[in-house]
C-alpha atoms as a PDB file:
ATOM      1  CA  UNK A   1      21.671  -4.732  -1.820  1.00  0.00           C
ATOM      2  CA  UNK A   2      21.269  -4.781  -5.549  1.00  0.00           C
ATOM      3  CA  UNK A   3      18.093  -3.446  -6.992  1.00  0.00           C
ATOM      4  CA  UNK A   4      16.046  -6.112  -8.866  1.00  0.00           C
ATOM      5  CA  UNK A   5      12.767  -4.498  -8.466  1.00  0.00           C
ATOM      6  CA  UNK A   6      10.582  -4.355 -12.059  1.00  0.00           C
ATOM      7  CA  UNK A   7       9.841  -1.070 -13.603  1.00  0.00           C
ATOM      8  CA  UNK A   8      10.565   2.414 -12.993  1.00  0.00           C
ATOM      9  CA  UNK A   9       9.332   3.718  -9.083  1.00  0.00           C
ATOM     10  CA  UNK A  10       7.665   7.052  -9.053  1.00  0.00           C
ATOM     11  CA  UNK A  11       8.949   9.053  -5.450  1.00  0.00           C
ATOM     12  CA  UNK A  12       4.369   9.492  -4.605  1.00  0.00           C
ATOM     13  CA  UNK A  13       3.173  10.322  -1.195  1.00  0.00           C
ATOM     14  CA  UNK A  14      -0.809   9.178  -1.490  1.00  0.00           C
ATOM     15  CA  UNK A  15      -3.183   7.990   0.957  1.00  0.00           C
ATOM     16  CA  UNK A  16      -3.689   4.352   0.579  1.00  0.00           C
ATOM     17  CA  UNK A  17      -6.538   2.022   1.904  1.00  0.00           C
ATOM     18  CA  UNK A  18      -5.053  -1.511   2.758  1.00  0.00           C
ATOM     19  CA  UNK A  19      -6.643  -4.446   4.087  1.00  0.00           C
ATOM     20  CA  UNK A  20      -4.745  -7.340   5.078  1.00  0.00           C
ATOM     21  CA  UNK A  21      -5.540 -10.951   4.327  1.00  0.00           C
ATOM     22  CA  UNK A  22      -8.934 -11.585   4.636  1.00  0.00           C
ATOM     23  CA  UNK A  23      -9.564  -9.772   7.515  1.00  0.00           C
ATOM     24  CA  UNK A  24     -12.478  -6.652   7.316  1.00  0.00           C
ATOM     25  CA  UNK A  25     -10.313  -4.193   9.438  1.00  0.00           C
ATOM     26  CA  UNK A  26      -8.999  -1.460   7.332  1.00  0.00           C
ATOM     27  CA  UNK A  27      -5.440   0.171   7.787  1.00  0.00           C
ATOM     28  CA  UNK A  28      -4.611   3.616   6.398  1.00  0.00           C
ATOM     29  CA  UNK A  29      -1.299   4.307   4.893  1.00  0.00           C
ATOM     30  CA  UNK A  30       0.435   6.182   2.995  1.00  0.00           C
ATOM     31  CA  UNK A  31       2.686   5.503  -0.299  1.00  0.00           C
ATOM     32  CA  UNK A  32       6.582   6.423  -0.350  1.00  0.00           C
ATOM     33  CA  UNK A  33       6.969   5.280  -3.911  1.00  0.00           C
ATOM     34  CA  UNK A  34       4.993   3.217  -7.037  1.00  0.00           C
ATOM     35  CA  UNK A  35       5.054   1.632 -10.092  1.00  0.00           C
ATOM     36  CA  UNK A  36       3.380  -0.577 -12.200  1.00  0.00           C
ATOM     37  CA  UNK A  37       4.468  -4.177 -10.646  1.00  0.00           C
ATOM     38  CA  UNK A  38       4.362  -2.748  -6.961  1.00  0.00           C
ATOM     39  CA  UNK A  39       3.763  -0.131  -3.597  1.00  0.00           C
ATOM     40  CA  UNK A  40       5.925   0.863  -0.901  1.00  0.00           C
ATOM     41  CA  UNK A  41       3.311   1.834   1.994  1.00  0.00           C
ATOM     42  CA  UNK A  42       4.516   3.244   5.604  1.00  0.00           C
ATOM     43  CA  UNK A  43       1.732   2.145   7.123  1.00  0.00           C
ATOM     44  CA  UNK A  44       0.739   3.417  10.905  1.00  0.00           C
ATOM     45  CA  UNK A  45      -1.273   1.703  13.560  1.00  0.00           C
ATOM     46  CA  UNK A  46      -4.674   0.165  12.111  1.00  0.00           C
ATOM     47  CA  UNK A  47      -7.873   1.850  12.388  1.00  0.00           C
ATOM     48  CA  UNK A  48      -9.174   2.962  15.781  1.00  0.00           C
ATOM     49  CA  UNK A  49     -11.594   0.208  17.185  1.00  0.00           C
ATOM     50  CA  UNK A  50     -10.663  -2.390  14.296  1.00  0.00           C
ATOM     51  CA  UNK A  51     -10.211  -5.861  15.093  1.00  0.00           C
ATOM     52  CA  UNK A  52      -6.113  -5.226  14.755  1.00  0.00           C
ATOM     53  CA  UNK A  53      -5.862  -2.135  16.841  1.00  0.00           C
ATOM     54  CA  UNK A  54      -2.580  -1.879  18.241  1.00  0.00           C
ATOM     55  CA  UNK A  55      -1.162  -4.848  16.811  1.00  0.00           C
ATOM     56  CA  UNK A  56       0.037  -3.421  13.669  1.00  0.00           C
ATOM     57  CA  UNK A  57       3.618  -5.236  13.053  1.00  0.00           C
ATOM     58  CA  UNK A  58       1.900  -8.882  13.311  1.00  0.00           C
ATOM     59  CA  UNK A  59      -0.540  -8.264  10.483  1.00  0.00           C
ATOM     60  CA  UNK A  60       2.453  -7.488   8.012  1.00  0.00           C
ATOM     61  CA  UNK A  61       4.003 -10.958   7.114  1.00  0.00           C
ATOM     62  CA  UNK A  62       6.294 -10.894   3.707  1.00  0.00           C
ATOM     63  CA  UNK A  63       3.634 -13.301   1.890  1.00  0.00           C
ATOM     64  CA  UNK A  64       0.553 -11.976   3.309  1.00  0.00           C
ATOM     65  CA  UNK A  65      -1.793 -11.189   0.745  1.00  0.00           C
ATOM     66  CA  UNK A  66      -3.424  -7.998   0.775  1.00  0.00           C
ATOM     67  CA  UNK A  67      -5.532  -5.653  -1.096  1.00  0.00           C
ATOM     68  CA  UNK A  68      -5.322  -2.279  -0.968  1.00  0.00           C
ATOM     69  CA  UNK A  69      -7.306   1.501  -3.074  1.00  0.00           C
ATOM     70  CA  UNK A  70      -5.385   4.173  -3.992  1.00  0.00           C
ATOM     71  CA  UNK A  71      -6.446   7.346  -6.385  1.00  0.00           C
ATOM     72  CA  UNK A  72      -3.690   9.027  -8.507  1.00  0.00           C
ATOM     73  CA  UNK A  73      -4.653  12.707  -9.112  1.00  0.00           C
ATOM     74  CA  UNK A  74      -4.855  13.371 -12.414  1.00  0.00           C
ATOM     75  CA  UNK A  75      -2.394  16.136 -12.753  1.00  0.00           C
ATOM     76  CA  UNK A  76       0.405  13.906 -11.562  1.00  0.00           C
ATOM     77  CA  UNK A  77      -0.385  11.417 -14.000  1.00  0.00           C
ATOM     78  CA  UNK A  78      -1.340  13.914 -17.222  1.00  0.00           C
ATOM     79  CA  UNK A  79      -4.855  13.027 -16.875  1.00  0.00           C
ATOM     80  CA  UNK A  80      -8.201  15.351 -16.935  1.00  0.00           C
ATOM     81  CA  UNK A  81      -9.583  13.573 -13.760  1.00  0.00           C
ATOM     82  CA  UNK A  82      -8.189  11.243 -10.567  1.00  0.00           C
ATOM     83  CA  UNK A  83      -7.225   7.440 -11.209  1.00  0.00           C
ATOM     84  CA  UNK A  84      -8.510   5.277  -8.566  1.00  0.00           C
ATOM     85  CA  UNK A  85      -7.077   1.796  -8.839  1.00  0.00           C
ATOM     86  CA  UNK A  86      -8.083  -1.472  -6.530  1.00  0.00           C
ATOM     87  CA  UNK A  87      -5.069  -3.561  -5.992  1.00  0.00           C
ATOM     88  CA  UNK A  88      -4.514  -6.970  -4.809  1.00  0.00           C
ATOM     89  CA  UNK A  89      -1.068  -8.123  -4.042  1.00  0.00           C
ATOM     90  CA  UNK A  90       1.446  -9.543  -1.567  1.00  0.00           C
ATOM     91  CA  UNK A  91       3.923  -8.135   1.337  1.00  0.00           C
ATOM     92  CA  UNK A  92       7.365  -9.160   0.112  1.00  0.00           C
ATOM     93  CA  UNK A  93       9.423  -7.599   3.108  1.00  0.00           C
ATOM     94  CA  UNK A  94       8.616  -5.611   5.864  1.00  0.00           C
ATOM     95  CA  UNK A  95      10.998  -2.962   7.703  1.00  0.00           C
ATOM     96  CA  UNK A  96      10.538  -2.241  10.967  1.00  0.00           C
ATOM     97  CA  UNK A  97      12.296   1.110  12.861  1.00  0.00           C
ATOM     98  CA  UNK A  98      12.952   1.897  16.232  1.00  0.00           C
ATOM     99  CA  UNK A  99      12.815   5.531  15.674  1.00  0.00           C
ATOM    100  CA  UNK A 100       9.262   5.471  12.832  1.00  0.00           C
ATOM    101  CA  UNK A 101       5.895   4.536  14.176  1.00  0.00           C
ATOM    102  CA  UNK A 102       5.549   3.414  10.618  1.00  0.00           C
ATOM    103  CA  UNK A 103       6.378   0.065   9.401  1.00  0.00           C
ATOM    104  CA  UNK A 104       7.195   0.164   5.564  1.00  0.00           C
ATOM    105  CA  UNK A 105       6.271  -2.367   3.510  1.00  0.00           C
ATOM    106  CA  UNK A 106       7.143  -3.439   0.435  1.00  0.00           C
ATOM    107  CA  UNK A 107       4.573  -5.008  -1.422  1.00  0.00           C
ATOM    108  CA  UNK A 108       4.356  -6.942  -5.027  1.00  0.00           C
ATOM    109  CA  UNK A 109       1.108  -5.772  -6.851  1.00  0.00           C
ATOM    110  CA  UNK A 110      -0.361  -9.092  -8.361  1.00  0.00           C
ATOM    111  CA  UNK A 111      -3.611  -7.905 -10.049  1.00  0.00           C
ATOM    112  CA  UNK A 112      -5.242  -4.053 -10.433  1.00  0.00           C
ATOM    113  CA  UNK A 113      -8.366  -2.892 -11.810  1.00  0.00           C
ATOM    114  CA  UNK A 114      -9.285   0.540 -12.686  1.00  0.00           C
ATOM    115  CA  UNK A 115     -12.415   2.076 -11.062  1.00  0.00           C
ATOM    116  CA  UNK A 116     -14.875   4.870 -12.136  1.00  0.00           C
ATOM    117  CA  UNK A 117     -16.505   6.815  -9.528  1.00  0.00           C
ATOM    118  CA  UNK A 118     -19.117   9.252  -9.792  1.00  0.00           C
END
């Protein structure tokens, strides 16, 4: 497989927040690696009790759009204080395993925006 991906990809496990078309439920993830133009998430099972529980491999479709919050501490990125960055984007593939509960998926990031919290 050749390696066309855009911009350098930063090896950062983070807890992610990702949300899946335009659906309310909320699935929790976590990052394997990022970069400016996109995510790779291993995402588990969606939240207990949401809409989607237990049916985690037919929400991720390459083209789905999602959204997704994620804070980079600050000392990672040379910064006095955490980034936390909203993301909207799309799946472009989705990898399955026999032997991971987690699916990973590989998704484009299309828009961010930078958020201050207090």
């Amino acid at each position: 497989m050749t390696d066309a991906r855009m911009g350098k990809r930063f090896p950062v496990e983070l807890p992610i927040r990702i949300h899946i078309g335009d659906s309310p439920a909320e699935q929790a993830g976590t990052t394997a690696n990022v970069s400016a133009s996109g995510v790779y998430i291993r995402a588990g099972a969606p939240q207990p009790g949401s809409p989607q529980d237990g049916d985690s491999v037919a929400t991720w479709r390459p083209g789905s759009v999602v959204e997704f919050d994620m804070t980079l501490p600050g000392a990672v990125i040379g910064a006095s204080e955490d980034v936390h960055i909203q993301c909207r984007g799309r799946v472009v593939r989705v990898e399955n395993s026999q032997d991971d509960p987690h699916d990973g998926v590989a998704c484009v990031i299309d828009q961010y925006e930078f958020v201050r919290k207090p």
